[in-house]
PDB file of N, CA and C in Angstrom:
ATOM      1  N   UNK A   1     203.305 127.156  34.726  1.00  0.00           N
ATOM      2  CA  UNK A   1     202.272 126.159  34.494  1.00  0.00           C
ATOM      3  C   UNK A   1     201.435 125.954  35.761  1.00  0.00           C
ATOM      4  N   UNK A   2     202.339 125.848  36.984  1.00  0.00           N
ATOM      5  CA  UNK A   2     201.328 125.951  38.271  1.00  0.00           C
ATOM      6  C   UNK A   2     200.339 126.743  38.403  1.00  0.00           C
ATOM      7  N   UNK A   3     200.878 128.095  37.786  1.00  0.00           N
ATOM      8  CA  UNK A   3     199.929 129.204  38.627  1.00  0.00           C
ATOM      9  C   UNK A   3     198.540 129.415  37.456  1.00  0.00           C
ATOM     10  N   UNK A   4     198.702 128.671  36.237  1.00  0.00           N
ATOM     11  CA  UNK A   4     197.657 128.871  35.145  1.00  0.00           C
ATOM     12  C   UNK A   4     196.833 127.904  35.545  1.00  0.00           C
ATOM     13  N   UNK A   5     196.896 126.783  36.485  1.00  0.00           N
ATOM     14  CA  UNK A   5     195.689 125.941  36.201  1.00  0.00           C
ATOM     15  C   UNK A   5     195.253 126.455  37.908  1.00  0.00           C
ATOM     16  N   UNK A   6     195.252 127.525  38.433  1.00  0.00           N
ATOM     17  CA  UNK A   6     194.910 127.785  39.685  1.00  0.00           C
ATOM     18  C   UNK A   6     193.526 128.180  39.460  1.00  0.00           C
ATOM     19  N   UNK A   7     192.859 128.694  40.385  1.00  0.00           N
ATOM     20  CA  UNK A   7     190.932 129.196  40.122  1.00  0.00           C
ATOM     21  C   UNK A   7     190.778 129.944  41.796  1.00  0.00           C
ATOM     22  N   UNK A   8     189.591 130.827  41.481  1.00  0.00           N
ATOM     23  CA  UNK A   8     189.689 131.697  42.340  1.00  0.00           C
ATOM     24  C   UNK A   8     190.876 132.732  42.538  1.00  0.00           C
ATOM     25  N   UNK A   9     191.369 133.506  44.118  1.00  0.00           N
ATOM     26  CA  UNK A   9     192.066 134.153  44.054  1.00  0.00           C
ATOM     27  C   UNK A   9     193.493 133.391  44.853  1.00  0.00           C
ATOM     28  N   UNK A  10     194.237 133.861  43.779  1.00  0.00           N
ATOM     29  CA  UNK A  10     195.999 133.157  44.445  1.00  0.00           C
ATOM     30  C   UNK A  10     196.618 134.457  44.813  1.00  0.00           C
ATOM     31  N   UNK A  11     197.124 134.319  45.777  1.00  0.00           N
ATOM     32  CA  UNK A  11     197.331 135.171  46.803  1.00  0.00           C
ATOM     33  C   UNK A  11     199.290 134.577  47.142  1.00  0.00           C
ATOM     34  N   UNK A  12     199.829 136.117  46.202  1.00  0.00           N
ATOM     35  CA  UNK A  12     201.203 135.896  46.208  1.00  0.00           C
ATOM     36  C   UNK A  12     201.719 136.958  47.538  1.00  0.00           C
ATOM     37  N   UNK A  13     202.578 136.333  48.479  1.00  0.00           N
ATOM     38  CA  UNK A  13     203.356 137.592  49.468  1.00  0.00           C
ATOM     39  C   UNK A  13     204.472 137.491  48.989  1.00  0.00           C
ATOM     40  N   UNK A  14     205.011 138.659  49.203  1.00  0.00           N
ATOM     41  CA  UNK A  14     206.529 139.255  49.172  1.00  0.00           C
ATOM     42  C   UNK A  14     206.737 138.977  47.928  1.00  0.00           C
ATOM     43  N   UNK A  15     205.877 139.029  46.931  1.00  0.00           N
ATOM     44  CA  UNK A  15     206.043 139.274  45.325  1.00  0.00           C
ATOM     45  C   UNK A  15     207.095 140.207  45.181  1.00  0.00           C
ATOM     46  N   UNK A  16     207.904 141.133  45.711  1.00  0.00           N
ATOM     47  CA  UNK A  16     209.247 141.872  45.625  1.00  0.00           C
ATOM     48  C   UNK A  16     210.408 140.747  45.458  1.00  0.00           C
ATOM     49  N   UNK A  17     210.413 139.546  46.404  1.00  0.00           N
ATOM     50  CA  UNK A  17     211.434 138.644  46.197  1.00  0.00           C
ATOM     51  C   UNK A  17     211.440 137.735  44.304  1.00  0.00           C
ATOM     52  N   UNK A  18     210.890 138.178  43.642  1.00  0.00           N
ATOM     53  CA  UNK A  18     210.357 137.167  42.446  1.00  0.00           C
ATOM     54  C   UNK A  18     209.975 137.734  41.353  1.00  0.00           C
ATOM     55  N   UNK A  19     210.869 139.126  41.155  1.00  0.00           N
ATOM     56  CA  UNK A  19     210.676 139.694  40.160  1.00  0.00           C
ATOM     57  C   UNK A  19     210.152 139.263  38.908  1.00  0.00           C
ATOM     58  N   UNK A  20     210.780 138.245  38.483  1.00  0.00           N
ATOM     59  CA  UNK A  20     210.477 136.960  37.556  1.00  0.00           C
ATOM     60  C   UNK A  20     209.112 136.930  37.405  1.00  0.00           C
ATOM     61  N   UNK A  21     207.778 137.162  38.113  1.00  0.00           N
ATOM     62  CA  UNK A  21     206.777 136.749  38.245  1.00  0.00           C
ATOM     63  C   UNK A  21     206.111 137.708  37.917  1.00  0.00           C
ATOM     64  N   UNK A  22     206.061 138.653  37.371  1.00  0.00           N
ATOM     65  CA  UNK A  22     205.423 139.537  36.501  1.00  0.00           C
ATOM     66  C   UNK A  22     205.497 139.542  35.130  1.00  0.00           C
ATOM     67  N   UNK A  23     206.652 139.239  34.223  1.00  0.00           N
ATOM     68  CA  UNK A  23     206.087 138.421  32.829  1.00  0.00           C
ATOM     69  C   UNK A  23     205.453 137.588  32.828  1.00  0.00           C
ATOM     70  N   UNK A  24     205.343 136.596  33.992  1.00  0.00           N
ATOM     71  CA  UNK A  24     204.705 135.382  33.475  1.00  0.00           C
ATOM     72  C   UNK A  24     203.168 135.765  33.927  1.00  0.00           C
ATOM     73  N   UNK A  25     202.718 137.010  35.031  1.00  0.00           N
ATOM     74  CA  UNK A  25     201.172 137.015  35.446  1.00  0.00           C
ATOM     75  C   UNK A  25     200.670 138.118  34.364  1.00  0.00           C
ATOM     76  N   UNK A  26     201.530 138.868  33.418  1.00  0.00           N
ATOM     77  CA  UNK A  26     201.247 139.249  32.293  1.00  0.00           C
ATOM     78  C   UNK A  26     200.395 138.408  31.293  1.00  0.00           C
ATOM     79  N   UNK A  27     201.349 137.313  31.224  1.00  0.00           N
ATOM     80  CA  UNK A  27     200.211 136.747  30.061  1.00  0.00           C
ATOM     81  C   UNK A  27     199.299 135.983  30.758  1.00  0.00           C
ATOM     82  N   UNK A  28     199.380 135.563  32.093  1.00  0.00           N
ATOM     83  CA  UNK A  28     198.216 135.028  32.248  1.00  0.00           C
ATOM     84  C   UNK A  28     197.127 135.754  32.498  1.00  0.00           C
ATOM     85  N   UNK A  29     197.399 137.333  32.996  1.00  0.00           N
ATOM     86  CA  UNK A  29     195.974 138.202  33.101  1.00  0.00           C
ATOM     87  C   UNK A  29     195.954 138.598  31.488  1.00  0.00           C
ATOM     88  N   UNK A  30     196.205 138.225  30.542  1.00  0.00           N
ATOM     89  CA  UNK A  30     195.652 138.252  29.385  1.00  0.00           C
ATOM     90  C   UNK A  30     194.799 137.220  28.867  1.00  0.00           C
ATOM     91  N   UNK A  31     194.810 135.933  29.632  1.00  0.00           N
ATOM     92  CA  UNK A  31     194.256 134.722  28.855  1.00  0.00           C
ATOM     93  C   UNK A  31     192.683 134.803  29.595  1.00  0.00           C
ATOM     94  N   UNK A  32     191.710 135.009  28.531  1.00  0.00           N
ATOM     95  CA  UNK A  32     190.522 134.729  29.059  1.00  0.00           C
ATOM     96  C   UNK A  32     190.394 133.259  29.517  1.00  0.00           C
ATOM     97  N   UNK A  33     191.030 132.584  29.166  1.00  0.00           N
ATOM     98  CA  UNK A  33     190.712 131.038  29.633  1.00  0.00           C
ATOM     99  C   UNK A  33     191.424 130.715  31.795  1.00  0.00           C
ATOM    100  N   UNK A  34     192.151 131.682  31.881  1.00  0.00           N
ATOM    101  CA  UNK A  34     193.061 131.674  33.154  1.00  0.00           C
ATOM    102  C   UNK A  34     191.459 131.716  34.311  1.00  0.00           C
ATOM    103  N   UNK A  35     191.513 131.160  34.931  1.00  0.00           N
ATOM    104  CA  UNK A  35     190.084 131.158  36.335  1.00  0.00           C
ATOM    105  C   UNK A  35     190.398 131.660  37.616  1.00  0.00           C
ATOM    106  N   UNK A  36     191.522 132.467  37.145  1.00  0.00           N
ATOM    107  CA  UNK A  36     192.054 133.259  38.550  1.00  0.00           C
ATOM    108  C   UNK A  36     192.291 134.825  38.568  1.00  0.00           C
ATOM    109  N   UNK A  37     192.522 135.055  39.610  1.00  0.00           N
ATOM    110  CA  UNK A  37     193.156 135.964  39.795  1.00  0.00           C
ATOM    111  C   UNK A  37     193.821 136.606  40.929  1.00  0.00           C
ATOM    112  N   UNK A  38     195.255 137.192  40.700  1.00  0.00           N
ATOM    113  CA  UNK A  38     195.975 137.073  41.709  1.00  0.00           C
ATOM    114  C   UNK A  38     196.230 138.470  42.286  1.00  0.00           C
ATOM    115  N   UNK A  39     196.288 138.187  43.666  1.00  0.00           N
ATOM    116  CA  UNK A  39     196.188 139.488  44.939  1.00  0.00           C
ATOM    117  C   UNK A  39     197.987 139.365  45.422  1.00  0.00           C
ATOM    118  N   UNK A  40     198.518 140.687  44.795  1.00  0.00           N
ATOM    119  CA  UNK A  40     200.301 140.256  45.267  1.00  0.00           C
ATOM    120  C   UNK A  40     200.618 141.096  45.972  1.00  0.00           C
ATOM    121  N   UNK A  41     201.195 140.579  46.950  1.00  0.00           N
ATOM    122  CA  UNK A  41     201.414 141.042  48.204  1.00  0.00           C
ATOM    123  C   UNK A  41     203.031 141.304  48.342  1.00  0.00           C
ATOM    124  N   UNK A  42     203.342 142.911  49.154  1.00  0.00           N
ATOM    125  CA  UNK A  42     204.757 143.190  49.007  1.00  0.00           C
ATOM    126  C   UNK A  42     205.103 144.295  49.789  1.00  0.00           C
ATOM    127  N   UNK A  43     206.266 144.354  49.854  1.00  0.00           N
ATOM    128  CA  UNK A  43     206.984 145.796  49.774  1.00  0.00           C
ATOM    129  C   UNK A  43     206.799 147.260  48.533  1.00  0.00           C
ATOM    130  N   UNK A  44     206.443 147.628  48.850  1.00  0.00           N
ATOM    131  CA  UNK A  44     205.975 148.739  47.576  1.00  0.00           C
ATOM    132  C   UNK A  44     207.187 149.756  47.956  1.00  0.00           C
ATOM    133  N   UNK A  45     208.301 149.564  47.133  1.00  0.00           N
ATOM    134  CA  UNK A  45     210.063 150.484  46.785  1.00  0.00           C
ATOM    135  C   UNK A  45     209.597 151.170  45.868  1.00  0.00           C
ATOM    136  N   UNK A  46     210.481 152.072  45.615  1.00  0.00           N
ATOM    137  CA  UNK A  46     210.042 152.950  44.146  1.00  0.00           C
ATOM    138  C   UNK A  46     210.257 151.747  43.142  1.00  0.00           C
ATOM    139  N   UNK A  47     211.029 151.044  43.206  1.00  0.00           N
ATOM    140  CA  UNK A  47     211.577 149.693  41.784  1.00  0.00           C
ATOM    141  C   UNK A  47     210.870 149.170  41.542  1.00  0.00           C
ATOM    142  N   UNK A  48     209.775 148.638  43.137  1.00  0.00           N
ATOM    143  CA  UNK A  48     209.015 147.382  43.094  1.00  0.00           C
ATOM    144  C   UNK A  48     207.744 148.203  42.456  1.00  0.00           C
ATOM    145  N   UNK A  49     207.378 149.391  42.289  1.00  0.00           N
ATOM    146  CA  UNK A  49     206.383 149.784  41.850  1.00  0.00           C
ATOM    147  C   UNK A  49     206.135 150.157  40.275  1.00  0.00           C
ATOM    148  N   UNK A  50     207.972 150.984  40.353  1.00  0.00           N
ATOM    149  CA  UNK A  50     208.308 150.991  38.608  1.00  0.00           C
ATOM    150  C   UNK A  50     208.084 149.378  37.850  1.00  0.00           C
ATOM    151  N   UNK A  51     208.103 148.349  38.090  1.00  0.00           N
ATOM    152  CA  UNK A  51     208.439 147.553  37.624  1.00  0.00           C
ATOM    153  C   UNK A  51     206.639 146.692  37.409  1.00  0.00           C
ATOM    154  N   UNK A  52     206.636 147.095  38.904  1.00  0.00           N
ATOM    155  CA  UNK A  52     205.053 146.550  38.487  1.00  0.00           C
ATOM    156  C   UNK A  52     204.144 147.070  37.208  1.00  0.00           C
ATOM    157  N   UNK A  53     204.001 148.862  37.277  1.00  0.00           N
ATOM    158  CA  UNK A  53     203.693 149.225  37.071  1.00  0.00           C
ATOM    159  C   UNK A  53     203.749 148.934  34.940  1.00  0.00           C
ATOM    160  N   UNK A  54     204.500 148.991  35.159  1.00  0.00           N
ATOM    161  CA  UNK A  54     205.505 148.821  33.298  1.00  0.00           C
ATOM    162  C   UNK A  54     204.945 147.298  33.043  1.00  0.00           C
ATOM    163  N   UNK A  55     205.186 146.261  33.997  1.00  0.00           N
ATOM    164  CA  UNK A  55     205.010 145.049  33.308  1.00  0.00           C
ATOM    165  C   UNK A  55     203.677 144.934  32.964  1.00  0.00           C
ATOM    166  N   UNK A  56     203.188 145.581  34.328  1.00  0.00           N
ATOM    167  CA  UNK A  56     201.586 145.014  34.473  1.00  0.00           C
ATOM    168  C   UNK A  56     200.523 146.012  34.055  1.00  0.00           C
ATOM    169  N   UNK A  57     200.843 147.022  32.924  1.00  0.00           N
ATOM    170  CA  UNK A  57     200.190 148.245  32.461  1.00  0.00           C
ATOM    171  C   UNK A  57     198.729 147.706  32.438  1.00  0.00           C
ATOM    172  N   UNK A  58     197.809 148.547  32.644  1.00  0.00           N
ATOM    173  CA  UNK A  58     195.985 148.125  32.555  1.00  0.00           C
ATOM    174  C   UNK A  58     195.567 147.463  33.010  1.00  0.00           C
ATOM    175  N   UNK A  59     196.906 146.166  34.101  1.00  0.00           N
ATOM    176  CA  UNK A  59     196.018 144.933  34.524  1.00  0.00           C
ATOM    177  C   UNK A  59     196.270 144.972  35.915  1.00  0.00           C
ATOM    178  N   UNK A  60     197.251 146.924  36.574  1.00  0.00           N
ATOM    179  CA  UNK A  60     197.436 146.327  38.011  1.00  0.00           C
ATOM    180  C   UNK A  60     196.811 147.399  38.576  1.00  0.00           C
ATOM    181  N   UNK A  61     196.682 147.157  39.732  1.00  0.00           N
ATOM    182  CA  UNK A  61     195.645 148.514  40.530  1.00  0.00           C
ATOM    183  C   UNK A  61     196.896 148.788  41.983  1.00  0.00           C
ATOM    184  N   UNK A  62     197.414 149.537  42.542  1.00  0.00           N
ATOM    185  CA  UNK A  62     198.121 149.581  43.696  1.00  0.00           C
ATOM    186  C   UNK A  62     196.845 149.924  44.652  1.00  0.00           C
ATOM    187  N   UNK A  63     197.201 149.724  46.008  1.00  0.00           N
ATOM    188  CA  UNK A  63     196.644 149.703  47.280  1.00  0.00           C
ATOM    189  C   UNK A  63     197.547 150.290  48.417  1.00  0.00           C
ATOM    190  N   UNK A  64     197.825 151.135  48.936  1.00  0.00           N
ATOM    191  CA  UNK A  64     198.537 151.327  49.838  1.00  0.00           C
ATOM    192  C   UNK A  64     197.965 151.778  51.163  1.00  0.00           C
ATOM    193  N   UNK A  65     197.966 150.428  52.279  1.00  0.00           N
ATOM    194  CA  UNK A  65     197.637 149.980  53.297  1.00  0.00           C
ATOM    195  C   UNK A  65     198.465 150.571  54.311  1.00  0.00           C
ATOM    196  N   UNK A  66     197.330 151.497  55.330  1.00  0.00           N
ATOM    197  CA  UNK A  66     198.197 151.198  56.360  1.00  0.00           C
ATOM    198  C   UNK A  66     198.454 150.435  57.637  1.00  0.00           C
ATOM    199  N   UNK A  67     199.287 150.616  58.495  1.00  0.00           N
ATOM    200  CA  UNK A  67     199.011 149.569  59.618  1.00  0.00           C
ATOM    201  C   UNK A  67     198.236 149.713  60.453  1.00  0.00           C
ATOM    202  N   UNK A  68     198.184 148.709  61.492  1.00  0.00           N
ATOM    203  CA  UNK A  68     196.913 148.047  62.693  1.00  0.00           C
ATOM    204  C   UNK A  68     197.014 149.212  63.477  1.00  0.00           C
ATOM    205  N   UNK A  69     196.072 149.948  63.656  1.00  0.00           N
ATOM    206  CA  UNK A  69     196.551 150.920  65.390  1.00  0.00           C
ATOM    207  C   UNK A  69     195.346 150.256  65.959  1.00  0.00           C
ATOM    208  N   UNK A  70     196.525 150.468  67.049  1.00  0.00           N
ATOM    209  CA  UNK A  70     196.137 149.791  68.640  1.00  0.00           C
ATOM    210  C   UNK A  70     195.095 150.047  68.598  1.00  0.00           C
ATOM    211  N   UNK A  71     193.882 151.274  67.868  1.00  0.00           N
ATOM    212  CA  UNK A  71     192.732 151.319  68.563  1.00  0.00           C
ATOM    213  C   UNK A  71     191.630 150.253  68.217  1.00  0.00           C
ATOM    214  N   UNK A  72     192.375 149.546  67.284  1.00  0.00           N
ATOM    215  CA  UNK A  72     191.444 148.425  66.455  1.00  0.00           C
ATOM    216  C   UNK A  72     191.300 146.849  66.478  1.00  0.00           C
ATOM    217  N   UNK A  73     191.851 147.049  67.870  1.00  0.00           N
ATOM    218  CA  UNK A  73     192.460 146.006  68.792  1.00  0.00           C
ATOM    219  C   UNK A  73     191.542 145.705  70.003  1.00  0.00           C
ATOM    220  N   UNK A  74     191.019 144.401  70.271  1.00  0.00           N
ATOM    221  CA  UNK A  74     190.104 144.531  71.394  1.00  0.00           C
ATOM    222  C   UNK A  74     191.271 144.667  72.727  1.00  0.00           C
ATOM    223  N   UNK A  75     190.633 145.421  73.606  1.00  0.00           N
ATOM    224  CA  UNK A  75     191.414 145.748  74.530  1.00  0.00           C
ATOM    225  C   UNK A  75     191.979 144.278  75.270  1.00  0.00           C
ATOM    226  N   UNK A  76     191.495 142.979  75.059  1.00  0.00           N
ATOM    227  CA  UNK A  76     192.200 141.827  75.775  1.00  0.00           C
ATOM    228  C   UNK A  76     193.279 141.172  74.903  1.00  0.00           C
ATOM    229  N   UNK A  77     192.749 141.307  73.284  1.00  0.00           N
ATOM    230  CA  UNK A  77     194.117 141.312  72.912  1.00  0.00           C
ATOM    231  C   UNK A  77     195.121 142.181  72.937  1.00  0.00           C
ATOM    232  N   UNK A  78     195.196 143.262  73.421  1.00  0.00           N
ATOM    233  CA  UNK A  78     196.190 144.216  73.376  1.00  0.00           C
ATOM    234  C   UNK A  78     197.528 143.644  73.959  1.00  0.00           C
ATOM    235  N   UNK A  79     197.542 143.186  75.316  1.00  0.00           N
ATOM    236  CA  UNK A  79     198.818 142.246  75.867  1.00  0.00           C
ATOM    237  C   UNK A  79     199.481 141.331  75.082  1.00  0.00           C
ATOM    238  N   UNK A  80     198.657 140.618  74.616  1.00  0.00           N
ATOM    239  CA  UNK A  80     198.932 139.393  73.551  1.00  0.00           C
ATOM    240  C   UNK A  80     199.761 140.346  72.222  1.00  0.00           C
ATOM    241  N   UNK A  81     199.485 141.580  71.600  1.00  0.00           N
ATOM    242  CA  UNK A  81     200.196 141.989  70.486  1.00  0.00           C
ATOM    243  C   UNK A  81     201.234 142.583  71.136  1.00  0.00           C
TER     244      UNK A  81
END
């Protein structure tokens, strides 16, 4: 019920811990009436992907990000990371 009256983008991390939470963003990326939409953030396992993938057929897109290199770093923050 929380996450249906949300608007704009809801922005889930470590969606791997909450398996649970893919039937329920099933039907809400089915409801034209829902004013959101959600960006889930995770670990991408082979499970966490099988699982996405199956629950969330037509409504999920994967992204696979990689990390910060140093070169993209202003050189004064570099100490600081």
């Amino acid at each position: 019920m929380f996450l249906e009256s949300r608007k704009g983008i809801v922005v889930i991390d470590e969606v791997q811990n909450k398996p649970g939470l893919f039937p329920v963003l099933r039907v809400l990326a089915d409801l034209t009436r829902t004013p959101a939409r959600f960006l889930l953030l995770g670990s991408a396992s082979p499970e966490f992907l099988r699982q996405g993938s199956e629950t969330l057929a037509g409504r999920i897109a994967f992204y696979s990000l990689p990390g910060f290199d140093l070169e993209e770093v202003k050189q004064e923050a570099l100490k600081k990371l």
